[in-house]
Protein backbone atom coordinates (compact mmCIF):
# COMPACT_ATOMS: atom_id res chain seq x y z
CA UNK A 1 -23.11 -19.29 19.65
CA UNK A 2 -24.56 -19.83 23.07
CA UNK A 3 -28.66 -20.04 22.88
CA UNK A 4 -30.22 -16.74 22.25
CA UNK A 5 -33.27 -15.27 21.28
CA UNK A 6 -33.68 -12.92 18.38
CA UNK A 7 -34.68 -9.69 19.35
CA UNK A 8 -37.32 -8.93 16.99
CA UNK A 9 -38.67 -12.33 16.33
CA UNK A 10 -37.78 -14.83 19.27
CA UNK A 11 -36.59 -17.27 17.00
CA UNK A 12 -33.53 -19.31 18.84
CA UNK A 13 -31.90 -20.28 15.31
CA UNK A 14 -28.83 -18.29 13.85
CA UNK A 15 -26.30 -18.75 11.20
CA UNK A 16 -22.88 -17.03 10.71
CA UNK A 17 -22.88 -14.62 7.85
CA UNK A 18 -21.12 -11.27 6.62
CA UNK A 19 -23.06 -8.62 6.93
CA UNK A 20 -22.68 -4.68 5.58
CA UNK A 21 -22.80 -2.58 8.32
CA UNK A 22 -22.65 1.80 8.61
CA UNK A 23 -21.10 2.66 11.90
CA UNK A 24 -20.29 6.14 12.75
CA UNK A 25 -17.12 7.12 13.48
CA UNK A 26 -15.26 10.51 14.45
CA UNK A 27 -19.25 11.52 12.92
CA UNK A 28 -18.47 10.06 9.65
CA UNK A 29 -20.64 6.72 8.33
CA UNK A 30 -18.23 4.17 7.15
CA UNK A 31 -19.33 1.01 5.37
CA UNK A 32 -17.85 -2.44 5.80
CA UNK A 33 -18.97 -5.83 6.37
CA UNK A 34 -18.26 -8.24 9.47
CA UNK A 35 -19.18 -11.67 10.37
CA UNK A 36 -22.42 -11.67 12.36
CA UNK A 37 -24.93 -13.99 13.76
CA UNK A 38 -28.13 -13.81 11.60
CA UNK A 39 -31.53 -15.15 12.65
CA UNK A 40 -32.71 -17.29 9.89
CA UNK A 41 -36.20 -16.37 10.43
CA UNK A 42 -36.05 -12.44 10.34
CA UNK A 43 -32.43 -12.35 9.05
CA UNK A 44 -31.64 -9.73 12.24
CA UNK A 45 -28.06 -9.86 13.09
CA UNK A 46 -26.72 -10.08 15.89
CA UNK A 47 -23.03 -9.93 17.69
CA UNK A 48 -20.95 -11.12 20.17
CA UNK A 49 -17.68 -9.76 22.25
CA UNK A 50 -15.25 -11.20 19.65
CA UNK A 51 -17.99 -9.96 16.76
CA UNK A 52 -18.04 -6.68 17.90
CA UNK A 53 -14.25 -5.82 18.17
CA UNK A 54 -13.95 -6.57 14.89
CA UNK A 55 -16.46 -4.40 13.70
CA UNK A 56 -15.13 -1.50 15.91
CA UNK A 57 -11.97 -2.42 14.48
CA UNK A 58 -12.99 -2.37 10.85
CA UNK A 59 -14.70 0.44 10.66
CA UNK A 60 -11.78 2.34 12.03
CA UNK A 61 -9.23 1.23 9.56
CA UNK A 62 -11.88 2.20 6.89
CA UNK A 63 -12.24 6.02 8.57
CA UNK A 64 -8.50 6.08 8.67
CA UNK A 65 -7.64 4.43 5.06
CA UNK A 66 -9.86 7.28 4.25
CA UNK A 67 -8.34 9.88 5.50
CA UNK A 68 -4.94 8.77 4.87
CA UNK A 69 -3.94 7.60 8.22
CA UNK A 70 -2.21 4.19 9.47
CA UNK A 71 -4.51 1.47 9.76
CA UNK A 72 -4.13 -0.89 12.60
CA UNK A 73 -2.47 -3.10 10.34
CA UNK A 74 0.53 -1.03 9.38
CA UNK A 75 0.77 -0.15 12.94
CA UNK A 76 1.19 -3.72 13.99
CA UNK A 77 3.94 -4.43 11.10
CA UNK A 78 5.84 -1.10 11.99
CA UNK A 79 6.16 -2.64 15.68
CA UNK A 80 6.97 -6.45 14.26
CA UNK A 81 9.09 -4.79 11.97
CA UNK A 82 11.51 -3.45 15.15
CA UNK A 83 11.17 -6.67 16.72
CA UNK A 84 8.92 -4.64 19.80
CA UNK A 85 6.49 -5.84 22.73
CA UNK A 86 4.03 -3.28 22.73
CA UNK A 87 5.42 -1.94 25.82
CA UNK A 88 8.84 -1.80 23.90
CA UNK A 89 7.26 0.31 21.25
CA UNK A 90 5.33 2.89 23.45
CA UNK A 91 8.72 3.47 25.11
CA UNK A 92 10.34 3.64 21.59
CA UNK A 93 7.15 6.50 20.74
CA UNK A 94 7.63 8.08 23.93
CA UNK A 95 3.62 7.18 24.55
CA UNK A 96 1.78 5.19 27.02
CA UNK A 97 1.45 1.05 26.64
CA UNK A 98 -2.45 1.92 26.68
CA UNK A 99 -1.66 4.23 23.31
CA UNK A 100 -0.51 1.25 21.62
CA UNK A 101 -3.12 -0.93 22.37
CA UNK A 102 -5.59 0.94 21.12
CA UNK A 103 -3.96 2.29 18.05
CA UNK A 104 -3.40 -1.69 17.10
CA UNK A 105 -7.33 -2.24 17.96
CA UNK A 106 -10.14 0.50 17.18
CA UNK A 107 -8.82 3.81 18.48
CA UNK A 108 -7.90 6.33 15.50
CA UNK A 109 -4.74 8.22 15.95
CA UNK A 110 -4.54 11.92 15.08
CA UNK A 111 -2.65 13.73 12.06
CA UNK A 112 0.19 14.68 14.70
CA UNK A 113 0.07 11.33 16.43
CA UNK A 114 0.09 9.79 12.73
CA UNK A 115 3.01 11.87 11.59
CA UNK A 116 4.80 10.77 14.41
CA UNK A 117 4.56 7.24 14.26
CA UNK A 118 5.88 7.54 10.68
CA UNK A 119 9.06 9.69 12.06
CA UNK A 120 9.84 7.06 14.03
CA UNK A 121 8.80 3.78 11.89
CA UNK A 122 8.93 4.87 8.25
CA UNK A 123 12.24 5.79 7.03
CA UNK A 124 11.39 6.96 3.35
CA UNK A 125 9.06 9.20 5.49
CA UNK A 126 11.59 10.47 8.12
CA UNK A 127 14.28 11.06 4.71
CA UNK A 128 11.56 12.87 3.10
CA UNK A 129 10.88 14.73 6.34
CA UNK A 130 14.54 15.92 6.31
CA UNK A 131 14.31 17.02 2.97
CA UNK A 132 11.62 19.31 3.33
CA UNK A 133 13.09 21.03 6.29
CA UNK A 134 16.37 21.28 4.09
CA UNK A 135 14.32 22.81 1.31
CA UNK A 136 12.36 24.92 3.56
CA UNK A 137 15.75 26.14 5.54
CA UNK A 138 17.39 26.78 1.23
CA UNK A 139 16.45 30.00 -0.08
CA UNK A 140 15.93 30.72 -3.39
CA UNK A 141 18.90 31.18 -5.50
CA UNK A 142 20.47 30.31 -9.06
CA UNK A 143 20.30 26.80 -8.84
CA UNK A 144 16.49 26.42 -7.89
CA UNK A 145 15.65 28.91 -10.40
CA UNK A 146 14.77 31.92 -8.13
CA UNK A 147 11.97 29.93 -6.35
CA UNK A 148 12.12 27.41 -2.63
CA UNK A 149 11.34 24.21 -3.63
CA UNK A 150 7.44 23.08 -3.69
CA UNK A 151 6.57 19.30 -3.42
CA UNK A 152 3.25 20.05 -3.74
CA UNK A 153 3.71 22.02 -7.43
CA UNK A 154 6.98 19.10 -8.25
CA UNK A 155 4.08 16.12 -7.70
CA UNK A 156 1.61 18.17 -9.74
CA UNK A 157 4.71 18.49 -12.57
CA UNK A 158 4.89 14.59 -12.20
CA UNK A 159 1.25 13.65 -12.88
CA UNK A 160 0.88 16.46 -16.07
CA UNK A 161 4.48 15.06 -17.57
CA UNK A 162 4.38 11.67 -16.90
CA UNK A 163 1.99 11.06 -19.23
CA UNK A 164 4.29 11.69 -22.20
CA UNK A 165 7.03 10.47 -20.56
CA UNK A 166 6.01 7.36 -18.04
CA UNK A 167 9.99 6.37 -17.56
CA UNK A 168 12.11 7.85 -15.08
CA UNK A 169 14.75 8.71 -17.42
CA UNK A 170 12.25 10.39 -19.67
CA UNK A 171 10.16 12.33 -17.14
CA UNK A 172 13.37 14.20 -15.24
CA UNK A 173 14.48 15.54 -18.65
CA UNK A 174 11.02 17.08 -19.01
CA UNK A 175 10.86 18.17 -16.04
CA UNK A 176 14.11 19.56 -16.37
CA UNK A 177 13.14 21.58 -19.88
CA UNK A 178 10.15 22.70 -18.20
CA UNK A 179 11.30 24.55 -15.06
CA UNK A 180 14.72 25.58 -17.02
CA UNK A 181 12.05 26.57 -20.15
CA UNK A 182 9.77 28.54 -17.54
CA UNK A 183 13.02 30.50 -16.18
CA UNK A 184 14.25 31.42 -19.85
CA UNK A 185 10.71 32.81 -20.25
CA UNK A 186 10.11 34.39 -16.69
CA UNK A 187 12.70 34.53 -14.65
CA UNK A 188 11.57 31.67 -12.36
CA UNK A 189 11.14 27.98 -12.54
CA UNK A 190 7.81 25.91 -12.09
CA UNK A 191 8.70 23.90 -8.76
CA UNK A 192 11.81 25.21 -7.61
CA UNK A 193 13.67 22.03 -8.02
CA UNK A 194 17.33 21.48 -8.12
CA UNK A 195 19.17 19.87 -10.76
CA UNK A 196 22.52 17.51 -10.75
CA UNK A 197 24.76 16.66 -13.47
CA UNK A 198 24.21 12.64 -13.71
CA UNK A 199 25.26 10.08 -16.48
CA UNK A 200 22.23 10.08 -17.77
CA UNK A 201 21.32 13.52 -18.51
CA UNK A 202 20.33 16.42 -15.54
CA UNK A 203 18.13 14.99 -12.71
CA UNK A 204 16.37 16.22 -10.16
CA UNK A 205 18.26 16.86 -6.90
CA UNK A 206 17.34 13.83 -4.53
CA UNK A 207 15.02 12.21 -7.22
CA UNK A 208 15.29 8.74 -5.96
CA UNK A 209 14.22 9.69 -2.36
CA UNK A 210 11.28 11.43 -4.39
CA UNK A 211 10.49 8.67 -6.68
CA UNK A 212 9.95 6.79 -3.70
CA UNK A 213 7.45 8.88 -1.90
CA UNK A 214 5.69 9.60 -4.93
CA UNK A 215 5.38 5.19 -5.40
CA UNK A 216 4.71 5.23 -1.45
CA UNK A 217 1.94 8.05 -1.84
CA UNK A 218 0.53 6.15 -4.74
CA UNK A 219 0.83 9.44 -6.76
CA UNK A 220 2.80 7.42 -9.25
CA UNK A 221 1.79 3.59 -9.92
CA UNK A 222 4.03 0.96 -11.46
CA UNK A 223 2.32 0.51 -15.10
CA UNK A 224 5.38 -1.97 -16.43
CA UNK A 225 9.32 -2.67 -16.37
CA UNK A 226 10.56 0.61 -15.21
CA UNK A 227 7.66 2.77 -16.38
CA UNK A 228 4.78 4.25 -14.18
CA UNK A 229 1.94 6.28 -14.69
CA UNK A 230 -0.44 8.99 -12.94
CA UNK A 231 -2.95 7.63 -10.56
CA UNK A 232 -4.73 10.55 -11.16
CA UNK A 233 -4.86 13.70 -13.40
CA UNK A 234 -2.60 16.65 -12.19
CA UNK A 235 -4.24 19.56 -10.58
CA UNK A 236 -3.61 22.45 -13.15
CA UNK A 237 -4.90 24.96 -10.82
CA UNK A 238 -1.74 25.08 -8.35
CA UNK A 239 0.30 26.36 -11.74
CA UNK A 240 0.01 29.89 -12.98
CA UNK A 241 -0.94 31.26 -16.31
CA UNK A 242 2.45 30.89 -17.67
CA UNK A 243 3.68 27.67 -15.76
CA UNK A 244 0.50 25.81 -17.41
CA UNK A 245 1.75 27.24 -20.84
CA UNK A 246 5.36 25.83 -20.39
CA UNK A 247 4.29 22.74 -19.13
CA UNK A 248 2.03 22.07 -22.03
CA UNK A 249 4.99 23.07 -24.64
CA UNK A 250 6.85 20.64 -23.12
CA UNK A 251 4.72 17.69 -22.85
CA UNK A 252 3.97 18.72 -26.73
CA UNK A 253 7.75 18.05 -27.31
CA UNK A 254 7.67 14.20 -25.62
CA UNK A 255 5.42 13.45 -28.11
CA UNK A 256 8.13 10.20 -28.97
CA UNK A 257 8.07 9.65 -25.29
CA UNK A 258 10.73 11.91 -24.38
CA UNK A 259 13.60 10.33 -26.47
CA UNK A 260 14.85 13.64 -28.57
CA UNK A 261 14.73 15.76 -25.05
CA UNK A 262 16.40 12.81 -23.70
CA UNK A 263 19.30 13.31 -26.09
CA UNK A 264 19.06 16.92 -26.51
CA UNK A 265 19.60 17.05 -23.02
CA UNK A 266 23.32 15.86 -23.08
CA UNK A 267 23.80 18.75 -25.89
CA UNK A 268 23.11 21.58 -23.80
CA UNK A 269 25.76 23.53 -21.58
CA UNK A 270 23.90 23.08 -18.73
CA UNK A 271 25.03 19.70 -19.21
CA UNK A 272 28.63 19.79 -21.14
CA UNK A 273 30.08 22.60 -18.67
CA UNK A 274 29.04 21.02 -15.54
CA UNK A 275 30.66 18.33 -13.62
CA UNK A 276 29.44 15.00 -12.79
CA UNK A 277 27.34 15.13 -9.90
CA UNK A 278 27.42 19.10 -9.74
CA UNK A 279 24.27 21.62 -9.11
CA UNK A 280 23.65 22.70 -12.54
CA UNK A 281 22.83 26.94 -12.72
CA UNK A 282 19.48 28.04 -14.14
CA UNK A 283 21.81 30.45 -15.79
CA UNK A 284 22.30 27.95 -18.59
CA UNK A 285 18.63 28.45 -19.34
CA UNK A 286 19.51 31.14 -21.85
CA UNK A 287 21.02 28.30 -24.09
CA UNK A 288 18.46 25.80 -24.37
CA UNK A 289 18.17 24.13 -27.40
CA UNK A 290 14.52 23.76 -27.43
């Protein structure tokens, strides 16, 4: 660096070190550690130009990591991603050049700004999107067990059941048993999910779109070849009295991992009087074999 004097000690010698640092941001204090100059007498840090952006920028990506917004990072790869100048992306966002510029730098994007520049970039997030309109626009009927759709109670399902059952193919049949178990009982399923006649047994309605925001939203983490697990406990108190009693007869019956409901499942007549690929009725629930 060019000669300068420390500020508390007037020594002229630094060295380059990274240092932890607690910026405020939006009014939150963020930790994270930059490169600094550091007097070797007093060990006082201090920053240049170049130093300082990166702080700034730092510490922003750490406020939005945690609050679940893009970092600067994924910004930047969203744009190379397009093949866009910056100039070519603001027009592509409908936002000013400036917008860019700082969103790629140190200035945090909103929620709505956020949600936006998934829309446009992210297109397991704009699918996703469509779905939940689609399942907001569907009113409850026979084949989502009397009950719109929730993501929110089908991710919750997810972490309780996947437990037992950390495959794919094992998880939809229990969470097929449970909401079809739930609507034998009560007259409504858990999450409001849709099911479809497949090969391998009844599956939830759009489950690969879902599998793949529940990976991208780290709700589910890959644990091996074709198996995942929770990356947190499910939030039993989004489920009712009865919905928590279902759910735990259920996971009770993958004690093997979900093999026998795996196989039951292709037993029932929600199954064998349904066509491949066909919404399967929550009117079969009075048959289960469970």
């Amino acid at each position: 660096m060019n000669k300068s004097m420390c500020l508390h000690c007037n020594n002229s010698n630094f060295e380059t070190k990274n240092v932890r640092f607690s910026p405020e941001i939006k009014g939150e204090t963020v930790d994270v550690v930059a490169p600094a100059f550091v007097c070797t007498q007093c060990q006082t840090p201090l920053m240049d130009s170049t130093q300082m952006s990166i702080l700034r920028r730092l510490a922003a990506d750490e406020y939005r990591t945690r609050h679940q917004l893009l970092t600067s990072e994924h910004i930047i790869k969203f744009r190379s991603a397009l093949g866009m100048s910056q100039s070519a992306f603001a027009h592509y966002l409908k936002v000013g050049e400036a917008s860019i510029k700082r969103w790629e730098t140190y200035f945090v994007q909103d929620v709505v700004q956020d949600d936006h520049i998934r829309l446009k970039c992210d297109e397991a997030y704009a699918q996703l999107n469509a779905l939940e309109v689609r399942w907001k626009n569907s009113l409850p009927d026979t084949f989502s067990g009397n009950k719109r759709f929730s993501l929110e109670l089908f991710k919750q399902a997810v972490r309780y059941l996947v437990t037992s059952t950390n495959s794919a193919l094992f998880l939809n049949k229990a969470l097929f048993y449970a909401d079809f178990e739930h609507f034998k009982r009560y007259g409504t399923s858990i999450t409001g999910t849709r099911y479809i006649h497949l090969e391998y047994g009844p599956c939830p309605d759009q489950y690969q779109n879902l599998l793949k925001h529940l990976l991208n939203e780290r709700i589910l983490i890959p644990a091996g070849h074709h198996t995942f697990k929770a990356s947190k406990n499910a939030e039993l108190s989004f489920f009712s009295d009865s919905e928590k009693e279902v759910l735990a007869y259920i996971r009770q019956l993958t004690h093997d991992g979900g093999k026998k409901l795996l196989k039951l499942s292709h037993e029932e007549a929600a199954y064998k009087q349904t066509e491949p690929l066909e919404f399967i009725s929550y009117a079969f629930a009075k048959e289960l074999k469970i």
